[in-house]
Structure formats: structure tokens, C-alpha cells
Protein backbone atom coordinates (compact mmCIF):
# COMPACT_ATOMS: atom_id res chain seq x y z
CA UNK A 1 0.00 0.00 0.00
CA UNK A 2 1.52 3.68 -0.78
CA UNK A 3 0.25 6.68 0.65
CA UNK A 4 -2.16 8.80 -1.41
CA UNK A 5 -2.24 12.79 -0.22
CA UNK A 6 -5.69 14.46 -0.91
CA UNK A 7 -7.23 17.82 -0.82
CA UNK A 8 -10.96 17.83 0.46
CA UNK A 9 -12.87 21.04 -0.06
CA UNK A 10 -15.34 21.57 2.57
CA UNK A 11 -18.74 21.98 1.46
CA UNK A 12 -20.35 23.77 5.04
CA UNK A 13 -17.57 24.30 7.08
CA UNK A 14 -15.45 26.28 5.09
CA UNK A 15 -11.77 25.35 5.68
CA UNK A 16 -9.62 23.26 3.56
CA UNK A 17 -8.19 20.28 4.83
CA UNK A 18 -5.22 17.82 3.53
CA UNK A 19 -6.11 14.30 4.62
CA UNK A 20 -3.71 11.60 3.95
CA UNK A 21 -4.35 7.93 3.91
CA UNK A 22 -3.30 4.56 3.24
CA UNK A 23 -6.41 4.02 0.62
CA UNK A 24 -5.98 4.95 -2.87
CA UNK A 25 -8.50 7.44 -3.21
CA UNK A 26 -11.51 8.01 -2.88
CA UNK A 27 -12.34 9.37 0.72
CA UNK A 28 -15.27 11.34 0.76
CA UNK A 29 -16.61 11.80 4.60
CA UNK A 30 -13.75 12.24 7.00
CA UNK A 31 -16.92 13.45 9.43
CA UNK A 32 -16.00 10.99 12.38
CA UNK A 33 -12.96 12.56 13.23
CA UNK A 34 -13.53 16.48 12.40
CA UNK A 35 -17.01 16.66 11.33
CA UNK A 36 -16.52 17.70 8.07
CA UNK A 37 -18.23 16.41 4.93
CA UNK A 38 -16.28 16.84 1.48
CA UNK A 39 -17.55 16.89 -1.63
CA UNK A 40 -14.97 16.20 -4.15
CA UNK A 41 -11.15 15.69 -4.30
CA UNK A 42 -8.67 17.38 -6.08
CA UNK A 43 -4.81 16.73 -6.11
CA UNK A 44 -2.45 19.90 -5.97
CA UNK A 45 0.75 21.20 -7.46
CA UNK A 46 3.51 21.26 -5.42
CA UNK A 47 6.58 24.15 -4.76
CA UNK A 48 8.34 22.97 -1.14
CA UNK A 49 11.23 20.92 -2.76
CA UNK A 50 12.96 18.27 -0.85
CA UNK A 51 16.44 17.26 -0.98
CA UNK A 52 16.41 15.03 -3.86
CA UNK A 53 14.97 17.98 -6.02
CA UNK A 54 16.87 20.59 -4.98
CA UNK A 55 20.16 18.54 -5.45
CA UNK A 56 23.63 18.59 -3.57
CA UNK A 57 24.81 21.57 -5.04
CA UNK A 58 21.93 24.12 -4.00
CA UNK A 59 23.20 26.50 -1.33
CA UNK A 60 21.40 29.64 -0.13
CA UNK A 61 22.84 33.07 1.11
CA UNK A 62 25.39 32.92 4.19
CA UNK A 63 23.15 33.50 7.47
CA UNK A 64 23.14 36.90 8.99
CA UNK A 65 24.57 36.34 12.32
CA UNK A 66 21.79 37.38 14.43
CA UNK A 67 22.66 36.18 17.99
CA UNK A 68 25.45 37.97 18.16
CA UNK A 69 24.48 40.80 15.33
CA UNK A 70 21.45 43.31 15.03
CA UNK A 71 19.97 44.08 11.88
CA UNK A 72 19.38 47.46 11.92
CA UNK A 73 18.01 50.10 9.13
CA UNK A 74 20.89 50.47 7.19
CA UNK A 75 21.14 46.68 7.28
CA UNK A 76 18.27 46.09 4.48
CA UNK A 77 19.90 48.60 1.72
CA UNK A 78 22.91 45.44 1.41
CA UNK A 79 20.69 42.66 2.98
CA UNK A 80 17.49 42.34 1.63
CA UNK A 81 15.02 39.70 3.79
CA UNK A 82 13.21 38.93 0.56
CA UNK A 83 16.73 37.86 -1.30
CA UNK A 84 17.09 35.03 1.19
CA UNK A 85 13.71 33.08 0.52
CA UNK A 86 12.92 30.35 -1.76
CA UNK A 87 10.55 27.45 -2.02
CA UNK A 88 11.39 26.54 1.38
CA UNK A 89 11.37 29.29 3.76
CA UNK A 90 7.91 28.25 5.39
CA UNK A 91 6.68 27.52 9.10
CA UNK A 92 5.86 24.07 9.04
CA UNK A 93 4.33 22.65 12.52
CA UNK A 94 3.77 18.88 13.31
CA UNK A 95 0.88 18.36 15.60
CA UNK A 96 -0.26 15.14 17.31
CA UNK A 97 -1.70 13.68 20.31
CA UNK A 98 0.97 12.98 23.50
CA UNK A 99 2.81 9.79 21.84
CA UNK A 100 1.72 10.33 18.53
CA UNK A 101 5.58 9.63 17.12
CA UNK A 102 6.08 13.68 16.52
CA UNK A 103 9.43 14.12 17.04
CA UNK A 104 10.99 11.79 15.75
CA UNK A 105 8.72 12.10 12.30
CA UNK A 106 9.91 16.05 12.56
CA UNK A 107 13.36 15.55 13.16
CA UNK A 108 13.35 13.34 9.88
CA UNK A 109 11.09 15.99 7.96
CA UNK A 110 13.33 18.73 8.56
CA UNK A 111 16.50 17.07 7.20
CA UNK A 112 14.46 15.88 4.17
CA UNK A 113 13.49 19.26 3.24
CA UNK A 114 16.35 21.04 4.58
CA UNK A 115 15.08 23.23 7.54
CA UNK A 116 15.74 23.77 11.11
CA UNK A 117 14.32 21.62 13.46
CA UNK A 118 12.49 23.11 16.33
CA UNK A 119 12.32 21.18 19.18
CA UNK A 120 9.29 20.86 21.13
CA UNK A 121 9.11 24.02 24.07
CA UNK A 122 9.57 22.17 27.61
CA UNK A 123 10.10 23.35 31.39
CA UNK A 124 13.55 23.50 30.77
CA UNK A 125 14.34 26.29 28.80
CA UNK A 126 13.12 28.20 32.07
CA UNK A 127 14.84 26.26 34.55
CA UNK A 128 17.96 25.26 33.44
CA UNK A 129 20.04 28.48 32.74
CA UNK A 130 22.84 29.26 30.80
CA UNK A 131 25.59 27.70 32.72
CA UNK A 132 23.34 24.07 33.10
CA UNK A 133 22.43 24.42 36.47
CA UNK A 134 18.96 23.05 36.86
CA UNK A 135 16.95 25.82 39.55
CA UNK A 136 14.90 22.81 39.73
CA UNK A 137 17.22 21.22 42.48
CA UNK A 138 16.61 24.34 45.07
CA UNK A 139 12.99 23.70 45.53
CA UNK A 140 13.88 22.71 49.35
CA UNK A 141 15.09 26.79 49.92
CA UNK A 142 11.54 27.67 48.39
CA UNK A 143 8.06 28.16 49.85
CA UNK A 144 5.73 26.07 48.51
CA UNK A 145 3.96 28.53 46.23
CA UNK A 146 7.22 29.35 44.56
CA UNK A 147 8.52 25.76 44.18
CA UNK A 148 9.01 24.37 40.33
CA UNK A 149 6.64 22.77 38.33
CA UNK A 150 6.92 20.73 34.81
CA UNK A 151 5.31 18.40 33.00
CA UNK A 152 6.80 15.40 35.04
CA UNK A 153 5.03 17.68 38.70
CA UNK A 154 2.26 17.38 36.64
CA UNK A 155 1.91 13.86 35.69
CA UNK A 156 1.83 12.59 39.24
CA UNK A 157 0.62 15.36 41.04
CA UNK A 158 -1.96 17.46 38.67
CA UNK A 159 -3.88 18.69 42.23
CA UNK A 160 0.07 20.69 42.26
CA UNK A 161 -1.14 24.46 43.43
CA UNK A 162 1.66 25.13 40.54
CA UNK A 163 0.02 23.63 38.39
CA UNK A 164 -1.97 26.08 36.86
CA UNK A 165 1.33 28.77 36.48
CA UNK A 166 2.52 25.41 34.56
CA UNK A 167 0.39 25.88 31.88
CA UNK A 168 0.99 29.92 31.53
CA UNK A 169 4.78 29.22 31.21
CA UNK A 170 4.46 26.39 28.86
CA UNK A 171 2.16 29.08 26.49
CA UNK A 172 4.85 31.97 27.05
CA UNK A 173 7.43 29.42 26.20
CA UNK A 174 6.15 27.80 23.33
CA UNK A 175 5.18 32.14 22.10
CA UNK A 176 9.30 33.14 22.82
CA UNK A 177 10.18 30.34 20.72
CA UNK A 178 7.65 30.94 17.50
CA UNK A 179 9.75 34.46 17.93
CA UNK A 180 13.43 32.85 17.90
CA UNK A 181 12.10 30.47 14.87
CA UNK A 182 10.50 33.46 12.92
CA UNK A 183 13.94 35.39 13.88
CA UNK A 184 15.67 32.33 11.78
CA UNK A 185 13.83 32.15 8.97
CA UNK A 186 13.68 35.64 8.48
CA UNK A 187 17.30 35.97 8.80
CA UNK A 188 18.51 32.83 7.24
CA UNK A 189 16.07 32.23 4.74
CA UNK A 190 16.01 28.63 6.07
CA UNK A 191 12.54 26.77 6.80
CA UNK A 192 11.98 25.43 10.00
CA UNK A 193 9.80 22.48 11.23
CA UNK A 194 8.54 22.51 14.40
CA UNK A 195 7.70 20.01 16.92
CA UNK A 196 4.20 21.64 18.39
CA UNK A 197 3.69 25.66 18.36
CA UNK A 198 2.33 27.85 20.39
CA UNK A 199 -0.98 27.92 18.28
CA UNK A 200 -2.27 24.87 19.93
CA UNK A 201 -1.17 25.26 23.24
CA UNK A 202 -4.63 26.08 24.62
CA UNK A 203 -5.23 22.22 23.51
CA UNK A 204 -4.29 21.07 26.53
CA UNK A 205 -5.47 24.10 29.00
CA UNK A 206 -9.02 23.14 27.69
CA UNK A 207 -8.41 19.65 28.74
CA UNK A 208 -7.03 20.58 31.65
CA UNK A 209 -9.87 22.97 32.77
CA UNK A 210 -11.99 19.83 32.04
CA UNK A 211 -10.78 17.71 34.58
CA UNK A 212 -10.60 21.13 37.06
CA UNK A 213 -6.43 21.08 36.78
CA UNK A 214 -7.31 24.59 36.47
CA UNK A 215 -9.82 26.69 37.52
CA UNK A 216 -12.81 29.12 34.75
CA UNK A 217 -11.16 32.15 35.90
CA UNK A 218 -7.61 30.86 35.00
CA UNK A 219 -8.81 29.74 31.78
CA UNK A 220 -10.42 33.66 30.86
CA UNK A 221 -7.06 35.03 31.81
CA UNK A 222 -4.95 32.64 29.60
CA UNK A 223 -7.47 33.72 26.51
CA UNK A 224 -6.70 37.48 27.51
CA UNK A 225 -3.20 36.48 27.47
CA UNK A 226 -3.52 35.02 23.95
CA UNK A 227 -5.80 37.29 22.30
CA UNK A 228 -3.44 40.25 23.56
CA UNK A 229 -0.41 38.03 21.98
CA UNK A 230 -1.09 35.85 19.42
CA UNK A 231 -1.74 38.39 16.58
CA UNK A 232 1.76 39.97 16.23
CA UNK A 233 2.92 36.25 15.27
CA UNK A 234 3.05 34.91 11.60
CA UNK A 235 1.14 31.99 11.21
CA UNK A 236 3.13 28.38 9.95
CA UNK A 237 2.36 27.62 6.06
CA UNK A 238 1.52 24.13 6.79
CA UNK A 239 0.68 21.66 9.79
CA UNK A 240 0.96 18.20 9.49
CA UNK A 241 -1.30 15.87 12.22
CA UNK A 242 -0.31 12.55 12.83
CA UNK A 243 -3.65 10.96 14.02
CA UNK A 244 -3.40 7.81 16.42
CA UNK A 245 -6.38 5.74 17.87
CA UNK A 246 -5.99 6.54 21.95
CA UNK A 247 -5.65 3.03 22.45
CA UNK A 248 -2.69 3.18 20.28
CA UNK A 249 -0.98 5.81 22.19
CA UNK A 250 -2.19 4.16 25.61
CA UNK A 251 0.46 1.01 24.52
CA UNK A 252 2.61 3.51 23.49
CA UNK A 253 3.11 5.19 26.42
CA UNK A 254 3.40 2.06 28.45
CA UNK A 255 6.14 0.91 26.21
CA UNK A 256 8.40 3.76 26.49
CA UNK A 257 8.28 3.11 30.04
CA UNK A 258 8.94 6.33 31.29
CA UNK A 259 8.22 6.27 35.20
CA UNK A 260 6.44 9.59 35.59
CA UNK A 261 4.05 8.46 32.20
CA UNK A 262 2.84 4.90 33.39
CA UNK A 263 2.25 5.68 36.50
CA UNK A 264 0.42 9.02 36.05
CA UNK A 265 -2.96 10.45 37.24
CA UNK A 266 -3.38 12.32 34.65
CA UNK A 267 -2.58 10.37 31.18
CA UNK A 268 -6.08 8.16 31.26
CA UNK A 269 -8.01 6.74 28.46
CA UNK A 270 -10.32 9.80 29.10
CA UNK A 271 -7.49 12.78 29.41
CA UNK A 272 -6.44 12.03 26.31
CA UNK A 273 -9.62 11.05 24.51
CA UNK A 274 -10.02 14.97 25.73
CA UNK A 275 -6.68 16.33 24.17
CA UNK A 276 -7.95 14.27 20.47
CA UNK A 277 -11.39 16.06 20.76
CA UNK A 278 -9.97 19.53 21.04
CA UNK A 279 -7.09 19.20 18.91
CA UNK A 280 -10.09 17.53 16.08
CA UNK A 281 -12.93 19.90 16.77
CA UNK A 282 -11.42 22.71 17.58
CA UNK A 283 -7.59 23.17 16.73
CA UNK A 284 -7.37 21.89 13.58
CA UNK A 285 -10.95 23.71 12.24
CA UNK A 286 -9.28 26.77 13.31
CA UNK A 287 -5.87 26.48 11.74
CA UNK A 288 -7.06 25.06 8.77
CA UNK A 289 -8.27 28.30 8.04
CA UNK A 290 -4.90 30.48 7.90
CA UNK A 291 -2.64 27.21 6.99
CA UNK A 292 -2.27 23.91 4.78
CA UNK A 293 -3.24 21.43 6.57
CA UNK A 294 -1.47 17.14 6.13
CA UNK A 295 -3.56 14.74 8.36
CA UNK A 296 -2.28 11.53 8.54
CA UNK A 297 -3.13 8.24 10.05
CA UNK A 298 -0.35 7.37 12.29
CA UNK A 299 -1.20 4.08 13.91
CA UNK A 300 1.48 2.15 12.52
CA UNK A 301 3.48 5.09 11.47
CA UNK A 302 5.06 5.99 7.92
CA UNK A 303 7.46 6.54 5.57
CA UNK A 304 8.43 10.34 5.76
CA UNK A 305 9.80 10.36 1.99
CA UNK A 306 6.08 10.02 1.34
CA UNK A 307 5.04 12.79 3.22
CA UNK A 308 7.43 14.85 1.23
CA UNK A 309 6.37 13.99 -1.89
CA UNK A 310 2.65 14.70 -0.47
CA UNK A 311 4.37 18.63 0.38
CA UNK A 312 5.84 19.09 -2.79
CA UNK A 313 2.07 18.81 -4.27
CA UNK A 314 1.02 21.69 -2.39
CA UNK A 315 0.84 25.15 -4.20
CA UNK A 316 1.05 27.76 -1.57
CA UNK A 317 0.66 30.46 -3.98
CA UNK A 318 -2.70 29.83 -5.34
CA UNK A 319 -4.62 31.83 -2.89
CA UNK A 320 -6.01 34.91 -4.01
CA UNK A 321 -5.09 38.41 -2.42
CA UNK A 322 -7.94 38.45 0.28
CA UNK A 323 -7.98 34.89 0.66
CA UNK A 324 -7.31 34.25 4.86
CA UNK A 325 -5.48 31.73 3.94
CA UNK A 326 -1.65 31.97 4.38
CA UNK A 327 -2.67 35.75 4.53
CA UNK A 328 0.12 36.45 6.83
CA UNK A 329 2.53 35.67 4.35
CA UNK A 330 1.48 37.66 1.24
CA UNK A 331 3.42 40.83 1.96
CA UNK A 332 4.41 42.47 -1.38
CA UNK A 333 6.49 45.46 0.27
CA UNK A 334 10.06 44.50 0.91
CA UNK A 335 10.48 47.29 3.77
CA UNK A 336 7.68 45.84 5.64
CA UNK A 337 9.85 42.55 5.29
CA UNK A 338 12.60 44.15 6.76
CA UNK A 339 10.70 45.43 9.55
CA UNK A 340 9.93 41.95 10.63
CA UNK A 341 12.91 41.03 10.17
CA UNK A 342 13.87 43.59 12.96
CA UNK A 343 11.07 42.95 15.04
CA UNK A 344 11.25 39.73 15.29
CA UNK A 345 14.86 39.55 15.80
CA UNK A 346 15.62 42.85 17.73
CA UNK A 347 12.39 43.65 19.72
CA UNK A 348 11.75 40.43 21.19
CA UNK A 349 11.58 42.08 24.92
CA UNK A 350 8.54 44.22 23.29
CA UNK A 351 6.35 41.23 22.02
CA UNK A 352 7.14 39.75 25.68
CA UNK A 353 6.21 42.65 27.68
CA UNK A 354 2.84 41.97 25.73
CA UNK A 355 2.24 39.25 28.90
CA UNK A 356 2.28 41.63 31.37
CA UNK A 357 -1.71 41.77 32.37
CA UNK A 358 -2.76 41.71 35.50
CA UNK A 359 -4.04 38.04 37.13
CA UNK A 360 -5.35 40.21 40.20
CA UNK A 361 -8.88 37.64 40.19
CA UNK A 362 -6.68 34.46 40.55
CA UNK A 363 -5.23 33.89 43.29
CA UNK A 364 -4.04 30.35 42.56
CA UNK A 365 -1.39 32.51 39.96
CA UNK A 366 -0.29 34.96 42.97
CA UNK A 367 2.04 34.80 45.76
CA UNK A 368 2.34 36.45 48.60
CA UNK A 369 5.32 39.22 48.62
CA UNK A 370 7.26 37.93 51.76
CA UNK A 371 7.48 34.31 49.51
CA UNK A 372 8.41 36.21 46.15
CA UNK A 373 11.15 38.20 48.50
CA UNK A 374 12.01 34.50 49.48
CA UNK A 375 12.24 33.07 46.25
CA UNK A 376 14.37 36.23 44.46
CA UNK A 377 17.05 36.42 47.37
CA UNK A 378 17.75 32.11 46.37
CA UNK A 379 17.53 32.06 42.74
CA UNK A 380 19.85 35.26 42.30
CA UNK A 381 22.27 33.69 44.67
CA UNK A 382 22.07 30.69 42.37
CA UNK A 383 25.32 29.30 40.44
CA UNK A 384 25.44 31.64 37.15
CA UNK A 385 22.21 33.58 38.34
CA UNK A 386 24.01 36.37 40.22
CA UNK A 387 25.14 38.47 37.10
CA UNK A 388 24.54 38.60 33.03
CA UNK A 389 25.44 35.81 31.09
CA UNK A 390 29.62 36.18 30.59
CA UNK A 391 29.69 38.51 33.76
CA UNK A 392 29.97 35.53 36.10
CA UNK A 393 33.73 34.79 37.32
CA UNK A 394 32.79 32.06 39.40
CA UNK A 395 31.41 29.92 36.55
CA UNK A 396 34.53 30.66 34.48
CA UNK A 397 33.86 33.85 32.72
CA UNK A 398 36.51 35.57 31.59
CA UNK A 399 37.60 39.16 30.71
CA UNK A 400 35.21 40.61 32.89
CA UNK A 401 36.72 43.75 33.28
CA UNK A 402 37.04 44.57 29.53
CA UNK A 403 33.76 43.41 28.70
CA UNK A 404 30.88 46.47 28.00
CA UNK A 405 27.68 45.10 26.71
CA UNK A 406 25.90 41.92 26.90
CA UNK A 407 25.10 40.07 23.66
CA UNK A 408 21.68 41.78 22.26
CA UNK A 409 20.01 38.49 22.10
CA UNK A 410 20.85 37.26 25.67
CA UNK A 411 19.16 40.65 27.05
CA UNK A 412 16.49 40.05 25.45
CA UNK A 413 15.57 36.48 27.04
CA UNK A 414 12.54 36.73 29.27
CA UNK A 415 14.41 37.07 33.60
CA UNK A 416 13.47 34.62 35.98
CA UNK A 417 10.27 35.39 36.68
């Protein structure tokens, strides 16, 4: 059996939708998994090029170094962001249910089609700073209300009163790093494939509010949060869903044997039944509207060279000037490129401060000042904590004395909070 890639028109709904699946053709009702009913099929051309098309020889424009460089105004008169793209500078996301096979699918993807791989956004890009110490291991100094909490405090203890502030920092996580991987393909021209974004992050707050992880209020504040964020973000050009039964991904989690995963209160039948019903009926409806959309039925896995030959069918530039689909990306002006370029890769700190509304009505995200006073006084006394990044002579720094600005892109990363 090969895999066939499809485009199904929506009749009611609206939004167009990419199913994939191991049946020749033709598939007319995919209704018992998104509801949709689709009238016809039509195959589609494609313009993301994979390695075997684009050959050994192809080589795009040396990278502006933008960790350690600014691009500034002057910049774009010798650098133009529009010189750097080709075929492949798109967002791509792959999207699945919790042991769906994601990463390891997008780690192949992206060296198929020659992008960056994004990693998925975890707990410890916030806890583990930029010497390696893990803050993690001085929860015994902190109050209780102050004390870490990841995905592995949430597992086996989701009743955590840090629970809750879990799920805020795993949204403003997975938001900073849509920035850093816009900041790369702008800058590099390079396409980048990412393992989950930010878009469906609320995903899992929904089934989390379900089973009362987290309280209505919460929940109103983290849409306040979003719909004060998400719009200054470009949305990806494609997502690809790898769609496993939950039974599937019940054996699958009990295979990879990971302590904190079998023995969880949280990852039942029903939790993730949840997480398949949001990210079906809600998720994917709504990003099917601004990007392509690759479902595909996962249950025994794939062969990824199929799945790029299914890309390379996809025209992204058949949508008409109003069209809301890939909208974000039909900028004719090459100044307004440049601008993004900057904003993205400059401003950072301003998108961030974008977070900064109050949570006054829930108290389950406040602490009281004496513990805050508590928890500042350890973690700034922490190994590598106590000064900038390169300022710190007892983790090694050196040249100290001689040294009179910190890296642009280190200031910009979001302080312990």
C-alpha cells in the first residue's frame, strides 16, 4: 500500500483540509474525526522541494549572524530579507496527540526538506540556565507557592497548586520560541519544522480545565493572554497531524516506560480522549483556516519520503489576495519585510512585555510578597544567576573587566520570573 495525499474542499464548514491515507483514493466523509463532509477531491501542485529535487549543489545566502548581530536600518539597503527566501522558507508545525511519534517524524522531515528543526518548548528552557544548572534542584530553599513545576510535577501530582502557572509558562514558552524560529527564517532564509507551536497550546489548557487542573477564571485570563499576543505572530504555512487511535498511544506510552508516564494520574483513556477532541474539533478547524493542513493516520506510522512527496504537491501560492489563507505571508512590500525582520529579531523584549496583564482575580497565579522576597534572594544567589550571562567569574567567565555590553540576544531572554 503507498500513501495517497488528498485535498478535500469543505462543502459547510469552510476550511480546507489535507487528509492523507493509506487508501488509494476516494475518501469522501472524514466526518467521524472532524465533522466535516467533502464533496470532491482534487490533487495539488507542489513548490516545497525536498532534498532530492533541490540537489547537492543548491546553497542559499550565508546567514546573517543574528545572535550575536542586530539588523538594523541600514542593514536592508545590502541585505534584503526577501533575497534570502525560496521554495522553502515556510513555518511548518507537526501536531499530534501525547505519543503520537512527533518528534521523531519532525526531526526526519526537517532534514528531508532542509530546515531547522524546532524542538518541542519544555520546562527546561526556564529552569535550566545558561551555565546548566537546573533551579529545579533548590525547591527545598523555596516556599511552597514558589517551588518548580513541569510536566513530570504534573503527571503525578496534577492537584500541584503550581500547576496552573505550569500551563501559563508552557504558552509563554512555546510564544518566545515561534519568535526565535520566525527570527531564523527571516534571517537565514532557512525553513523550519517545528515540533508543536504555540498555536495549539490552549489544547491542553481546555483539557485541563476539564478535569478542574485549572480553575474558569484561570482559563479567561490565559485567553486574555492570547488574544493580547497571538496576533503579532506569523502563522506556519503548513501543519501536518499525525492521528493515532488513543488506544494506540495508551500502549505507546506504556512501552516507552517512562516512570512519571505509566504511572500518572493524569494520562487516562479519558485525558487524552479529551486532548484528540480539542485538537479535532477545535484546533485543527481553526488552523485550517490560515494554513495547509497534512492529516495523517499514524497508527502504525510511515514513511516520511512520502510525506514529502505529499508537500511538494502543495501550491502555496494559489490563494487569491484576500484569501485568509496563508494571509500572513502575502506581503508584497520589501520594507515591511525588513521590519519583521527587525522585530522579530531585535524587539523580542517588546512582544514579551505583551504578557504583562494583570491576574489580580486568581489567586491560585499569585504569591504572597514575603514568599516572592524569598524566592528572588535564592535564585539570584544561584550558580550563574548572580550576574549577566559572561559577567559571572565564578562559573569561568573571563575578561570581565574589559567586557561592556551583553550580547543583544541574551538581554532580550525573558528574567526569571
Amino acid at each position: 500500500m503507498t500513501w495517497s495525499a488528498v485535498r478535500l474542499a469543505a462543502a459547510k464548514v469552510g476550511p480546507t483540509v489535507m487528509f492523507a491515507t493509506r487508501n488509494p483514493i476516494p475518501l469522501i466523509n472524514y466526518g467521524g474525526h472532524l465533522g466535516l463532509t467533502f464533496p470532491a477531491l482534487q490533487f495539488q501542485v507542489a513548490w516545497i522541494s525536498g532534498k532530492q529535487i533541490r540537489g547537492p549543489d543548491y546553497k542559499r545566502p550565508a546567514p546573517w549572524p543574528y545572535k550575536e548581530k542586530k539588523y538594523r536600518w541600514y542593514h536592508e539597503y545590502f541585505d534584503d530579507t526577501l533575497s534570502r527566501f525560496d521554495e522553502n522558507t515556510k513555518v511548518v508545525v507537526v501536531d499530534g496527540n501525547i505519543a503520537a511519534g512527533k518528534t521523531t517524524f519532525a526531526e526526519e522531515l526537517a532534514k528531508q526538506l532542509d530546515m531547522h528543526f524546532v524542538p518541542e518548548a519544555d520546562m527546561d528552557m526556564r529552569y535550566i540556565n545558561d551555565y546548566g544548572f537546573d533551579m529545579r534542584t533548590l525547591d527545598p530553599l523555596l516556599p511552597a507557592s514558589c517551588k518548580s513545576c513541569d510536566v513530570k510535577t504534573f503527571y503525578e501530582n496534577p492537584s500541584n497548586e503550581n500547576v496552573p502557572e505550569f500551563q501559563f509558562q508552557m504558552y509563554k514558552l512555546r510564544y518566545e520560541q515561534y519568535i526565535d524560529a520566525l527570527a531564523h527564517l527571516l534571517q537565514t532564509g532557512q525553513g523550519v519544522v517545528m515540533d508543536r507551536s504555540v498555536y495549539s497550546d490552549f489544547v491542553f489548557l481546555e483539557a485541563m480545565v476539564k478535569f478542574g487542573y485549572i480553575s474558569k477564571p484561570a482559563r479567561n485570563l490565559y485567553y486574555e493572554i492570547k488574544n493580547n499576543t497571538i496576533g503579532e505572530l506569523l502563522r506556519p504555512h503548513l501543519v501536518i497531524y499525525l492521528d493515532v487511535p488513543v488506544n494506540i498511544l495508551m500502549d505507546r506510552i506504556m512501552k516507552r516506560n517512562l516512570p512519571h508516564e505509566i504511572n500518572s494520574k493524569v494520562l487516562t483513556k479519558e485525558y487524552l480522549e479529551t486532548l484528540d477532541h480539542y485538537y479535532k474539533q477545535e484546533y485543527l478547524k481553526q488552523i485550517s483556516k490560515h494554513a495547509e493542513l497534512l492529516i495523517y493516520d499514524w497508527s502504525n506510522y510511515g514513511d516520511v519520503e512520502v510525506v514529502v512527496e505529499d508537500i511538494e504537491r502543495i501550491d502555496f501560492d494559489r490563494f487569491e489576495k484576500h484569501d485568509p489563507k496563508l494571509k500572513d505571508w502575502r506581503i508584497d512590500d520589501r520594507w515591511e519585510w525588513n521590519g519583521l525582520r527587525r522585530t522579530f529579531s531585535n524587539m523580542k523584549y517588546k512582544l514579551m512585555s505583551l504578557f504583562g496583564i494583570p491576574n489580580l482575580n486568581v489567586p491560585e497565579l499569585l504569591i504572597s510578597a514575603e514568599d516572592y522576597k524569598k524566592y528572588i534572594d535564592v535564585m539570584e544567589n544561584a550558580p550563574g544567576n548572580k550576574y549577566a550571562k559572561g559577567f559571572n567569574k565564578d562559573m569561568g567567565d573571563k575578561g570581565i573587566l574589559f567586557k561592556m555590553f551583553l550580547n543583544y540576544r541574551d538581554s532580550q531572554k525573558v528574567s526569571i520570573p
